[in-house]
Protein backbone atom coordinates (compact mmCIF):
# COMPACT_ATOMS: atom_id res chain seq x y z
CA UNK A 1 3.54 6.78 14.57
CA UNK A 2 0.85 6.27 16.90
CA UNK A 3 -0.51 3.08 14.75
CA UNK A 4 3.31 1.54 14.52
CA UNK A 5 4.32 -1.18 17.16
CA UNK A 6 6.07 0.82 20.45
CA UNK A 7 9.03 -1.23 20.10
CA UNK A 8 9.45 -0.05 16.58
CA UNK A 9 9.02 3.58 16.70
CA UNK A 10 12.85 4.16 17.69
CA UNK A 11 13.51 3.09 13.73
CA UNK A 12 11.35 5.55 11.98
CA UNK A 13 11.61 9.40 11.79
CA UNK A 14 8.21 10.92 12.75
CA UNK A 15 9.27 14.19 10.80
CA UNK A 16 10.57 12.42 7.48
CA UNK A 17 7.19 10.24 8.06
CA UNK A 18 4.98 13.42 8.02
CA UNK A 19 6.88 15.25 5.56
CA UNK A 20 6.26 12.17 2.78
CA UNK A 21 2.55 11.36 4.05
CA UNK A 22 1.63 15.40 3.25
CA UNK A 23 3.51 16.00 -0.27
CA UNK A 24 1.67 13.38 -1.53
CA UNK A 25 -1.66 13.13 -3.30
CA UNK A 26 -3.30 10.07 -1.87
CA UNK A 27 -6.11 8.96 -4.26
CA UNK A 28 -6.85 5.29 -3.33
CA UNK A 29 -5.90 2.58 -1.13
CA UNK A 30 -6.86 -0.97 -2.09
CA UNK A 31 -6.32 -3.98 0.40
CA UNK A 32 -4.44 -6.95 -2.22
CA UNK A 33 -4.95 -10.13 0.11
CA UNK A 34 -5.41 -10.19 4.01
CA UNK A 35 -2.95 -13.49 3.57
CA UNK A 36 -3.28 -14.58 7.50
CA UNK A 37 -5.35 -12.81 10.33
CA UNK A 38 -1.91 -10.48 10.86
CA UNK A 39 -0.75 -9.65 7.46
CA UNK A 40 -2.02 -7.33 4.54
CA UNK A 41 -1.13 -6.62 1.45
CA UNK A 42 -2.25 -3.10 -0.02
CA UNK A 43 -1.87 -0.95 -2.84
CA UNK A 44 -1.91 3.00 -2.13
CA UNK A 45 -2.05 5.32 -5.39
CA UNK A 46 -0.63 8.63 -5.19
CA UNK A 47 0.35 11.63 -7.03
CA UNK A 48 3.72 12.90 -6.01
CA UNK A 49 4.95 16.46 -5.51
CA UNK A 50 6.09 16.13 -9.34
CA UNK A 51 2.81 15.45 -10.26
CA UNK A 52 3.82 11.52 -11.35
CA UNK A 53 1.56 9.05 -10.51
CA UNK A 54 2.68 6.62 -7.96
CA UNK A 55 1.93 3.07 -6.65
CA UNK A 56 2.90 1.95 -2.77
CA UNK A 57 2.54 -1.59 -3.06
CA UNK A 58 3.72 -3.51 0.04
CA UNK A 59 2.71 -6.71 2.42
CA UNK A 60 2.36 -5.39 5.96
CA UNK A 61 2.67 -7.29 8.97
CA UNK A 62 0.69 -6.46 12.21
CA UNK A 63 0.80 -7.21 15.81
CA UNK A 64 -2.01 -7.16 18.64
CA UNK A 65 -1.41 -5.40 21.74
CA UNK A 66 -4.44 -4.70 24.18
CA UNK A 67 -6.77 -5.01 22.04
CA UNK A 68 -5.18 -2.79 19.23
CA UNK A 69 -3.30 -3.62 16.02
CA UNK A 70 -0.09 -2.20 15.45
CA UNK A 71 2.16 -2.06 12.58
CA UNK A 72 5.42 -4.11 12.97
CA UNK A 73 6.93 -3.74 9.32
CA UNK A 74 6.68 -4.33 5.83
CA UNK A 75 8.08 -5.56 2.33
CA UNK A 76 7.95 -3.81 -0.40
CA UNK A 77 6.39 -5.34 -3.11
CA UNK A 78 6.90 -4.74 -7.32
């Protein structure tokens, strides 16, 4: 949550969050496209707690703020 815009926190569960990011296997992340100085699209391959291989493919948009880039939201992609 720290690396997620401060006026978007209030619609995310830090728990659920957690919970997903640990059960998971991550195994590589590759950056798509940067497709404008504040967007990036990624791939992140996981294993999940079935042991099924996964693919998190999404276009993420960021925001600056002091300095920092935060994560404002994303589309799911595939």
């Amino acid at each position: 949550m720290e690396t997620t815009s401060p006026s978007k926190r209030q619609f995310h569960n830090t728990k659920d969050l957690q919970e997903w990011g640990e059960i998971n296997e991550w195994t590589k992340l590759e950056i798509v496209d940067k497709t404008s100085v504040s967007k990036v699209e990624f791939k992140a391959f996981y294993t999940d707690e079935s042991g099924q291989k996964q693919v998190h493919h999404e276009l993420s948009k960021f925001k600056m703020i002091q300095n920092r880039w935060f994560y404002v939201s994303g589309e799911f992609l595939e």
